[in-house]
Protein backbone atom coordinates (compact mmCIF):
# COMPACT_ATOMS: atom_id res chain seq x y z
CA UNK A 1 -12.19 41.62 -7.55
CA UNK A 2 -14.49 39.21 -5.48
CA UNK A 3 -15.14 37.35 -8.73
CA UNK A 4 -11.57 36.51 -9.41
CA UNK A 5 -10.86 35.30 -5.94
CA UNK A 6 -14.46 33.48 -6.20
CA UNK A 7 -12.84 31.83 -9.70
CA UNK A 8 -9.12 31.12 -8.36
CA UNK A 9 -10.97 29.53 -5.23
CA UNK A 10 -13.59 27.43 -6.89
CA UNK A 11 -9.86 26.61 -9.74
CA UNK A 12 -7.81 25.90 -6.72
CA UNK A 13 -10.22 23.56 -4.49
CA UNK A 14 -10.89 21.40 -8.45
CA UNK A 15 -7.06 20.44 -8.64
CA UNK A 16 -6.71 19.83 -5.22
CA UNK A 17 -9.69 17.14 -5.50
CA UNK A 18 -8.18 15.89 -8.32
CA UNK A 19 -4.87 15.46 -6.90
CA UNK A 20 -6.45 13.73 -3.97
CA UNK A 21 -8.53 11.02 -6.86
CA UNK A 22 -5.11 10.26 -8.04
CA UNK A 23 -2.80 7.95 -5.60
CA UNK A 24 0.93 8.77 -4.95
CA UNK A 25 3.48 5.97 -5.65
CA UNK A 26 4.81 5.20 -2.12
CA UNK A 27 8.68 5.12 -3.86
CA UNK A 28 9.57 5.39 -7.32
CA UNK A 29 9.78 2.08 -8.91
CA UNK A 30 7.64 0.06 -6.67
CA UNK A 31 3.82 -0.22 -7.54
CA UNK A 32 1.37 -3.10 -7.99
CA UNK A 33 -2.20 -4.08 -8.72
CA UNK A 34 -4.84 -6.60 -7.15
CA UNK A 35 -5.00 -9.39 -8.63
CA UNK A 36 -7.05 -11.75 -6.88
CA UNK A 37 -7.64 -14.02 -3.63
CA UNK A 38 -8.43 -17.67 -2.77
CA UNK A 39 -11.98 -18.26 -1.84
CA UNK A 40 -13.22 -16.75 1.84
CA UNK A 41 -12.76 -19.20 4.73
CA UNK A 42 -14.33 -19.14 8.11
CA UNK A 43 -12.11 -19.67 10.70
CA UNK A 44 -13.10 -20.05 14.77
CA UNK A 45 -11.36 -18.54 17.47
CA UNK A 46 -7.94 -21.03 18.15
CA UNK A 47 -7.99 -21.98 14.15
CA UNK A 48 -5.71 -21.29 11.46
CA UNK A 49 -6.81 -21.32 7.82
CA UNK A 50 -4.76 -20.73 4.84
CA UNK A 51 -5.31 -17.62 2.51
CA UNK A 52 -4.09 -16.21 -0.42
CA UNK A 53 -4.22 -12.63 -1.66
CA UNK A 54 -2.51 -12.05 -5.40
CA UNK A 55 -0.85 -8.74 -6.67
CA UNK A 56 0.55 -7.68 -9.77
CA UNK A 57 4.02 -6.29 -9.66
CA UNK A 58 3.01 -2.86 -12.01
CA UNK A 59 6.41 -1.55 -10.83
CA UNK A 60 9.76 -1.12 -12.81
CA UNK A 61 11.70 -2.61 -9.78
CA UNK A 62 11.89 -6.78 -9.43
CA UNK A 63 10.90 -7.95 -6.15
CA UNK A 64 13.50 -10.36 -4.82
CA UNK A 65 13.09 -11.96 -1.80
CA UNK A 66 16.06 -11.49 0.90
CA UNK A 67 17.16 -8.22 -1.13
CA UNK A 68 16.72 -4.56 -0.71
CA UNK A 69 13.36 -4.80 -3.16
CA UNK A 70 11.46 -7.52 -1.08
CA UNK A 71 8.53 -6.19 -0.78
CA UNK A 72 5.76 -7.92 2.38
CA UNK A 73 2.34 -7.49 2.86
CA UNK A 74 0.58 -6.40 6.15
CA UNK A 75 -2.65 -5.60 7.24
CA UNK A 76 -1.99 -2.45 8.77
CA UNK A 77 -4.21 0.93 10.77
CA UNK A 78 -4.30 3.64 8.68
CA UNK A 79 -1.18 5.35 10.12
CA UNK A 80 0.39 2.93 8.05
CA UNK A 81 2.89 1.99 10.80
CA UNK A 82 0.82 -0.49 13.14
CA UNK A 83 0.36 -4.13 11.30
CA UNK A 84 -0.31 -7.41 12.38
CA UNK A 85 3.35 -8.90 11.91
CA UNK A 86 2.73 -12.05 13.39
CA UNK A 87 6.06 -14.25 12.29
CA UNK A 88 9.15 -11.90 12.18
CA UNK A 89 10.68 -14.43 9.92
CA UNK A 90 8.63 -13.88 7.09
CA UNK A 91 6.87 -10.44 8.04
CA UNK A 92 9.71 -8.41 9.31
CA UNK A 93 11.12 -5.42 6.78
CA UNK A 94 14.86 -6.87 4.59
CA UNK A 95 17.50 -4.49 6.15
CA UNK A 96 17.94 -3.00 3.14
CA UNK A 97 14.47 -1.89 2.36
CA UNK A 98 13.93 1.54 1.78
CA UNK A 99 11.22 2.93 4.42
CA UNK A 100 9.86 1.82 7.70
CA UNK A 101 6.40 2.77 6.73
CA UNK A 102 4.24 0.70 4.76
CA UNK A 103 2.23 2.04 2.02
């Protein structure tokens, strides 16, 4: 008997590392890629700098901007719900987006 709980064990703690090597799609539809950014740039404190960070849209569902599929970017914590949105004109979630959290 202690073998075959030893062997469903050792079974059950493989998938569930495998499950955790494989992402979850935050909402059916919507997925990308990185693509690429501009080169680094220093920037002192009271500076601004442009940057530019590139994604692939790997998803099934068109981004539009101003719809219910815009889709932002944020540097967020990890509980995925405290970011940097800095200009609430061009960070803020569209109204008819489908989750407060970001993913």
């Amino acid at each position: 008997m202690r073998k075959i709980v030893t062997a469903v064990s050792a079974a059950s703690l493989a998938l569930s590392m495998l499950a955790a090597a494989v992402p979850a799609l935050a909402v059916t539809g919507y997925d990308s890629a990185y693509a690429g950014e501009s080169a680094f740039v220093n920037i002192s404190p009271g500076q601004t700098q442009n940057f530019q960070v590139f994604f692939a849209n790997t998803g099934t569902t068109t981004w539009s901007r101003g719809t219910g599929t815009q889709v932002d970017l944020a540097a967020c914590l990890e509980d995925k719900v405290t970011c940097n949105a800095q200009d609430a004109s061009e960070a803020s979630w569209n109204s008819g987006w489908l989750s407060s959290t970001r993913y």
